[in-house]
PDB file of N, CA and C in Angstrom:
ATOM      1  N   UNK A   1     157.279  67.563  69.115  1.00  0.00           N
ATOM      2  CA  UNK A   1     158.283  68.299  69.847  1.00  0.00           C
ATOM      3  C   UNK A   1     158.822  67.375  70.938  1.00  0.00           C
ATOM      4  N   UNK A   2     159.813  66.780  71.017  1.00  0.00           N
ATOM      5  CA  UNK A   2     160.997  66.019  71.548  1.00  0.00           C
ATOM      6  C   UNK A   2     161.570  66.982  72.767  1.00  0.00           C
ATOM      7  N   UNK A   3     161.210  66.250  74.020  1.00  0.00           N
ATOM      8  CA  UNK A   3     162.289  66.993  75.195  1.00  0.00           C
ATOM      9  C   UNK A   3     163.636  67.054  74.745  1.00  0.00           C
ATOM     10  N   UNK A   4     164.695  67.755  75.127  1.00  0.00           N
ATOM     11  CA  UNK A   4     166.017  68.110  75.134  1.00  0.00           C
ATOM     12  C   UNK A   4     166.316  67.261  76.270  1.00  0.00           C
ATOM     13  N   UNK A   5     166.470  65.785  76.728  1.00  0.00           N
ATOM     14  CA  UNK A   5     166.553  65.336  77.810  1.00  0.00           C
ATOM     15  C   UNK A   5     167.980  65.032  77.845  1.00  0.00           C
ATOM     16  N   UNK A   6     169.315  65.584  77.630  1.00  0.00           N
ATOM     17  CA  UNK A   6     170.299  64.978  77.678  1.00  0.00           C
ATOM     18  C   UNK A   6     171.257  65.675  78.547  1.00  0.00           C
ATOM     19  N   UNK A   7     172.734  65.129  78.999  1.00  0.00           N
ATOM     20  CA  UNK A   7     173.191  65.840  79.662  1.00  0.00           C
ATOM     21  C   UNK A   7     173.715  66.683  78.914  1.00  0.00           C
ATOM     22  N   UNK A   8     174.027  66.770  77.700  1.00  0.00           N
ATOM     23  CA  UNK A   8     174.590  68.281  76.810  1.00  0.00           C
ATOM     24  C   UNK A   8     173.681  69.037  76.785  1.00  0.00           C
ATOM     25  N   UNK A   9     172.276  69.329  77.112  1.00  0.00           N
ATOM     26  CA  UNK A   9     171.208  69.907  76.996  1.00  0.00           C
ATOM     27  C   UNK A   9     171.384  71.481  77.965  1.00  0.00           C
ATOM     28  N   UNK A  10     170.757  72.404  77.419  1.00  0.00           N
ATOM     29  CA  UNK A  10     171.018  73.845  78.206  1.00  0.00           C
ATOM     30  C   UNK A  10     169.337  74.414  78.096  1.00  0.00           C
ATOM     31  N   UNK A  11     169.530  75.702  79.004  1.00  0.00           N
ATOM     32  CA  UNK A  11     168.359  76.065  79.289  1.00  0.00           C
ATOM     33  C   UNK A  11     167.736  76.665  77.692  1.00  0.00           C
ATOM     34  N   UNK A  12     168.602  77.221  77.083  1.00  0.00           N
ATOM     35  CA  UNK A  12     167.906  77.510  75.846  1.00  0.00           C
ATOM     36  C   UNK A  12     167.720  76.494  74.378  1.00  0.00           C
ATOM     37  N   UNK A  13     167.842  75.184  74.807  1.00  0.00           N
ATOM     38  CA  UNK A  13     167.405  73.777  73.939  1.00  0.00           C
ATOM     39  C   UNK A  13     165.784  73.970  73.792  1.00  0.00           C
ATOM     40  N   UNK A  14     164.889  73.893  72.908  1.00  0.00           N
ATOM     41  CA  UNK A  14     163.387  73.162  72.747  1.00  0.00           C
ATOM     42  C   UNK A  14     163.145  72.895  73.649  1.00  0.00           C
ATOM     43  N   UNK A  15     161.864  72.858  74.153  1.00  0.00           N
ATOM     44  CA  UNK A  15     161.274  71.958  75.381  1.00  0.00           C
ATOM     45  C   UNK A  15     162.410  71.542  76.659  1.00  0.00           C
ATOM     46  N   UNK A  16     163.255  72.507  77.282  1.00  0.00           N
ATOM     47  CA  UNK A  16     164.486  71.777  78.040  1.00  0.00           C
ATOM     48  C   UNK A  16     163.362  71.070  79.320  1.00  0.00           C
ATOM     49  N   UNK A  17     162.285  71.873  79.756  1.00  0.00           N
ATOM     50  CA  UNK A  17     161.618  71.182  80.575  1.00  0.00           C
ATOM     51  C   UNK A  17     160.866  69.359  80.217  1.00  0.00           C
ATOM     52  N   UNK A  18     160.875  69.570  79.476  1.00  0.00           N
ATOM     53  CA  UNK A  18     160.248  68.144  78.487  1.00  0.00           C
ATOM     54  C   UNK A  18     158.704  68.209  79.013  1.00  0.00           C
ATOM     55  N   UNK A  19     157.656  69.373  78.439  1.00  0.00           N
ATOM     56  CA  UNK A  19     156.222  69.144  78.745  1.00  0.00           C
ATOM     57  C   UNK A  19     155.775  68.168  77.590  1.00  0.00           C
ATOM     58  N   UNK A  20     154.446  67.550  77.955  1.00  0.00           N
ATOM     59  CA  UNK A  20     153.947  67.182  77.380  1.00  0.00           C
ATOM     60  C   UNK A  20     152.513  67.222  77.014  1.00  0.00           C
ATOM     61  N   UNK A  21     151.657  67.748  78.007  1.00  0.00           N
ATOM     62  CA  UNK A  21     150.535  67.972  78.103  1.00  0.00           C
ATOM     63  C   UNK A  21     150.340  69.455  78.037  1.00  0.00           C
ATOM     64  N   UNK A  22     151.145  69.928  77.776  1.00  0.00           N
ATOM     65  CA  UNK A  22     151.095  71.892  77.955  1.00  0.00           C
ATOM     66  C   UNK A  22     152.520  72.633  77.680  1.00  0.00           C
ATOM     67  N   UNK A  23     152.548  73.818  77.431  1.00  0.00           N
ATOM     68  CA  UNK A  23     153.473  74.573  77.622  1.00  0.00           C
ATOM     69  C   UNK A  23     154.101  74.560  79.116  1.00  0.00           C
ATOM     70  N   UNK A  24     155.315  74.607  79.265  1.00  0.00           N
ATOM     71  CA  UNK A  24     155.929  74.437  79.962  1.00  0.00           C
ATOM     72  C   UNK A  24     157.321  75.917  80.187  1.00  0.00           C
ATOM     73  N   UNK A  25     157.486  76.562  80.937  1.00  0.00           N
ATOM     74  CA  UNK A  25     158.210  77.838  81.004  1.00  0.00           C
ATOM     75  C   UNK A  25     158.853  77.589  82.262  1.00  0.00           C
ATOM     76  N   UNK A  26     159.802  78.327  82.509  1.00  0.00           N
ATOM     77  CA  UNK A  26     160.432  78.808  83.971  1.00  0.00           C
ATOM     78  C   UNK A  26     161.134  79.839  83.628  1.00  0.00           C
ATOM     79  N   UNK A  27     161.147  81.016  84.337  1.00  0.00           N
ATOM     80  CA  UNK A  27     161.780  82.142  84.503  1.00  0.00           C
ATOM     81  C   UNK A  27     161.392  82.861  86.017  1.00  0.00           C
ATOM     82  N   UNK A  28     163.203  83.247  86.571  1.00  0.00           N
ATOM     83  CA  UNK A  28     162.779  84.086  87.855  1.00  0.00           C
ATOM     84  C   UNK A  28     161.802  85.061  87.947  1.00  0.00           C
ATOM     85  N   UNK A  29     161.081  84.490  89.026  1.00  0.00           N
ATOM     86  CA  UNK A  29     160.064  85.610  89.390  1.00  0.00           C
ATOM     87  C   UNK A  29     160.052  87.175  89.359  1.00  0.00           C
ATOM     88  N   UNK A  30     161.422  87.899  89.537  1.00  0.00           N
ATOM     89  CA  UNK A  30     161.847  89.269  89.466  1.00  0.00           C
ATOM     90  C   UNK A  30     162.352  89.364  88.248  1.00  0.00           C
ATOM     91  N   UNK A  31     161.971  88.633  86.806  1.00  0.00           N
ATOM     92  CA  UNK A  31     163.027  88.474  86.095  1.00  0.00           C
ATOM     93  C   UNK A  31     161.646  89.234  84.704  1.00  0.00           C
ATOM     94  N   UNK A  32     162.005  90.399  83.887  1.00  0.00           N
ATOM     95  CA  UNK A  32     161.418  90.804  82.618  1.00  0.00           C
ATOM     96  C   UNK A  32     161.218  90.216  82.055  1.00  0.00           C
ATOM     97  N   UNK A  33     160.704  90.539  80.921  1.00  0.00           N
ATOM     98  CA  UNK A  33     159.958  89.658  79.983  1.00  0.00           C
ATOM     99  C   UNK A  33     161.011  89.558  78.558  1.00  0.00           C
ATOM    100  N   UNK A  34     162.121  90.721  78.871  1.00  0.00           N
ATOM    101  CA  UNK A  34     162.844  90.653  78.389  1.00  0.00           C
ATOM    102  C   UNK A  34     163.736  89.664  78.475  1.00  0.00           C
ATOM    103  N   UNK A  35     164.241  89.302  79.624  1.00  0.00           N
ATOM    104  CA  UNK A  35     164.810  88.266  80.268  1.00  0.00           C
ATOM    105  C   UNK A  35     164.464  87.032  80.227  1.00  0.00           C
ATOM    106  N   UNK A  36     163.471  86.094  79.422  1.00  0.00           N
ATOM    107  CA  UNK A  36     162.708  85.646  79.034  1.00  0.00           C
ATOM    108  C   UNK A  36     163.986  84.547  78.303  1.00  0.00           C
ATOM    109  N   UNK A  37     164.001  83.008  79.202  1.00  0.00           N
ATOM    110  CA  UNK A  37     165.070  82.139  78.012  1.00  0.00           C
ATOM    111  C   UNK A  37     164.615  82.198  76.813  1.00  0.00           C
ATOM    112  N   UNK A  38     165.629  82.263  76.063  1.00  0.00           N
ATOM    113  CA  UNK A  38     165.237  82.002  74.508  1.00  0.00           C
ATOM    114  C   UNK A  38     164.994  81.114  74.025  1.00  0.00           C
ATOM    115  N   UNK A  39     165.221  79.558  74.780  1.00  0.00           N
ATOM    116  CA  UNK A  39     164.173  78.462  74.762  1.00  0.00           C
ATOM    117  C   UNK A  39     163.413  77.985  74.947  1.00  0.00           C
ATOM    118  N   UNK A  40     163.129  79.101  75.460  1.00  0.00           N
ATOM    119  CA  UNK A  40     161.308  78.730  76.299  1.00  0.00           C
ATOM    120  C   UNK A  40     160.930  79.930  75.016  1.00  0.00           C
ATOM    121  N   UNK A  41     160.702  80.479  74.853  1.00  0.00           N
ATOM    122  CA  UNK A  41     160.481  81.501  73.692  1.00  0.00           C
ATOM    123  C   UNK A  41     160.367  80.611  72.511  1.00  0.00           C
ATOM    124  N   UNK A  42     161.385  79.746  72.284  1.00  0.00           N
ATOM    125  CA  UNK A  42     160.931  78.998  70.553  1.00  0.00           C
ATOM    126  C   UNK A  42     160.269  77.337  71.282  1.00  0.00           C
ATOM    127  N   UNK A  43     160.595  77.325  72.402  1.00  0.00           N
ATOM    128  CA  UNK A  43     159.342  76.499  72.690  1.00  0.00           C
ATOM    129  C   UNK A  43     158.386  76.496  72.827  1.00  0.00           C
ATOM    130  N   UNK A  44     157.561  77.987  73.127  1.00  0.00           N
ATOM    131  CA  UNK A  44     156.209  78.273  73.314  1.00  0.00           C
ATOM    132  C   UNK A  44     155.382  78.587  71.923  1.00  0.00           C
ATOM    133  N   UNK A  45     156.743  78.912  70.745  1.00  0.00           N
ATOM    134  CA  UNK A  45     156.335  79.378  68.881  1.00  0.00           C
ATOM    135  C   UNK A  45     155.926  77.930  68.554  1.00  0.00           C
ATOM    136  N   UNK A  46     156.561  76.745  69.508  1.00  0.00           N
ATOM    137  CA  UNK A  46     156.545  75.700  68.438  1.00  0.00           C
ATOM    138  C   UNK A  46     155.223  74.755  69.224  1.00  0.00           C
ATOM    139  N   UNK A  47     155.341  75.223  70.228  1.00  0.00           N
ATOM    140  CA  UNK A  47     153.695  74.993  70.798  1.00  0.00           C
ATOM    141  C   UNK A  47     152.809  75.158  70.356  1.00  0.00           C
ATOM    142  N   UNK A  48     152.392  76.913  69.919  1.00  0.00           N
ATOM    143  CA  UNK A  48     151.745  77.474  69.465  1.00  0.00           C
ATOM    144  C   UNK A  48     151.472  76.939  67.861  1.00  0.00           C
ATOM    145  N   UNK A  49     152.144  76.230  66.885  1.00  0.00           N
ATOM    146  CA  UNK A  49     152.345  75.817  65.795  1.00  0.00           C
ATOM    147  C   UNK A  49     151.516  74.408  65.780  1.00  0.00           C
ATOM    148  N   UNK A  50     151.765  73.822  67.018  1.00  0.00           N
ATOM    149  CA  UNK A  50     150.845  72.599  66.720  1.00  0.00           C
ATOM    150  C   UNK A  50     149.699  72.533  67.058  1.00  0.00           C
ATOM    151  N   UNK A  51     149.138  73.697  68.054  1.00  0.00           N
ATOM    152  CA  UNK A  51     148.164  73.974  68.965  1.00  0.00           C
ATOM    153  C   UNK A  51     147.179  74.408  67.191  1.00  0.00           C
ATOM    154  N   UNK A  52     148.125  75.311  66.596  1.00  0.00           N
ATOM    155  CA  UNK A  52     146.981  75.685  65.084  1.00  0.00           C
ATOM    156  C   UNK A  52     147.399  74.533  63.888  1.00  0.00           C
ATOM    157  N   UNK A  53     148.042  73.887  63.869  1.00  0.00           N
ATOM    158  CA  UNK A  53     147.863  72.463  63.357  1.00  0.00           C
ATOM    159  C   UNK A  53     146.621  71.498  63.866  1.00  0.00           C
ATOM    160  N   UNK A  54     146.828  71.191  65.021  1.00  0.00           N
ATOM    161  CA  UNK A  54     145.912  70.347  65.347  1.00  0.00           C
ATOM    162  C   UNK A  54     144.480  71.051  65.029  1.00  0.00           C
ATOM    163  N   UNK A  55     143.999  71.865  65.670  1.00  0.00           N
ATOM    164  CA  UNK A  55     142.666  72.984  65.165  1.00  0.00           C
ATOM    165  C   UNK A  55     142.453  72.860  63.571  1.00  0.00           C
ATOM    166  N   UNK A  56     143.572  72.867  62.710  1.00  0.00           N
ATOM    167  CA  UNK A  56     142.813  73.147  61.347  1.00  0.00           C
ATOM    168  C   UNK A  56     142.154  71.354  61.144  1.00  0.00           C
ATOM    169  N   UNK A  57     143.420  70.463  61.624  1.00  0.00           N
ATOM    170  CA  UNK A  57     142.780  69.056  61.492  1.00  0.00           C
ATOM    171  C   UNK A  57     141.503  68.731  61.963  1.00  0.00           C
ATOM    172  N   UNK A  58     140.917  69.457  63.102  1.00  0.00           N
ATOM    173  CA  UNK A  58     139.867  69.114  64.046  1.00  0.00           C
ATOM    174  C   UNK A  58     138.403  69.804  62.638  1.00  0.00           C
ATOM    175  N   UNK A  59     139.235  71.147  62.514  1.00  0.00           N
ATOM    176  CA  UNK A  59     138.368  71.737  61.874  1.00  0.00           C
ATOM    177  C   UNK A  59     138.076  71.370  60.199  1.00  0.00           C
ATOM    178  N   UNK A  60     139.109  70.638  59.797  1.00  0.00           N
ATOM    179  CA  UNK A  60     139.014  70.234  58.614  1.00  0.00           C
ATOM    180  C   UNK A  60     139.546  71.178  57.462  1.00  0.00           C
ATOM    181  N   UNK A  61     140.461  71.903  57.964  1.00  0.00           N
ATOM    182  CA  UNK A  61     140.831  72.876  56.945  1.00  0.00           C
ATOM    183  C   UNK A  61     142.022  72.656  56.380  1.00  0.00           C
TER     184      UNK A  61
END
């Protein structure tokens, strides 16, 4: 997963924060869960995707 580091880049790009060691989010503090960027949303699915990738490798499955 590749940061969105460019200046055409918007809050709802992949990774717009560019983590690397963790999930990475920002949303206003008074702000629902509804309200929730929608790139931080398929950035946290595609987190979650390698987080059970890596595990089956560890685990051998």
């Amino acid at each position: 997963m590749h940061p969105s580091n460019a200046k055409s880049s918007t809050r709802d790009d992949l990774n717009h924060l560019g983590g690397y060691k963790g999930l990475l989010v920002a949303s206003p503090s008074d702000a629902s869960v509804d309200e929730m960027i929608p790139g931080d949303l398929k950035t946290a699915e595609a987190f979650g995707a390698n987080v059970a990738e890596v595990t089956k490798a560890v685990k051998g499955l």
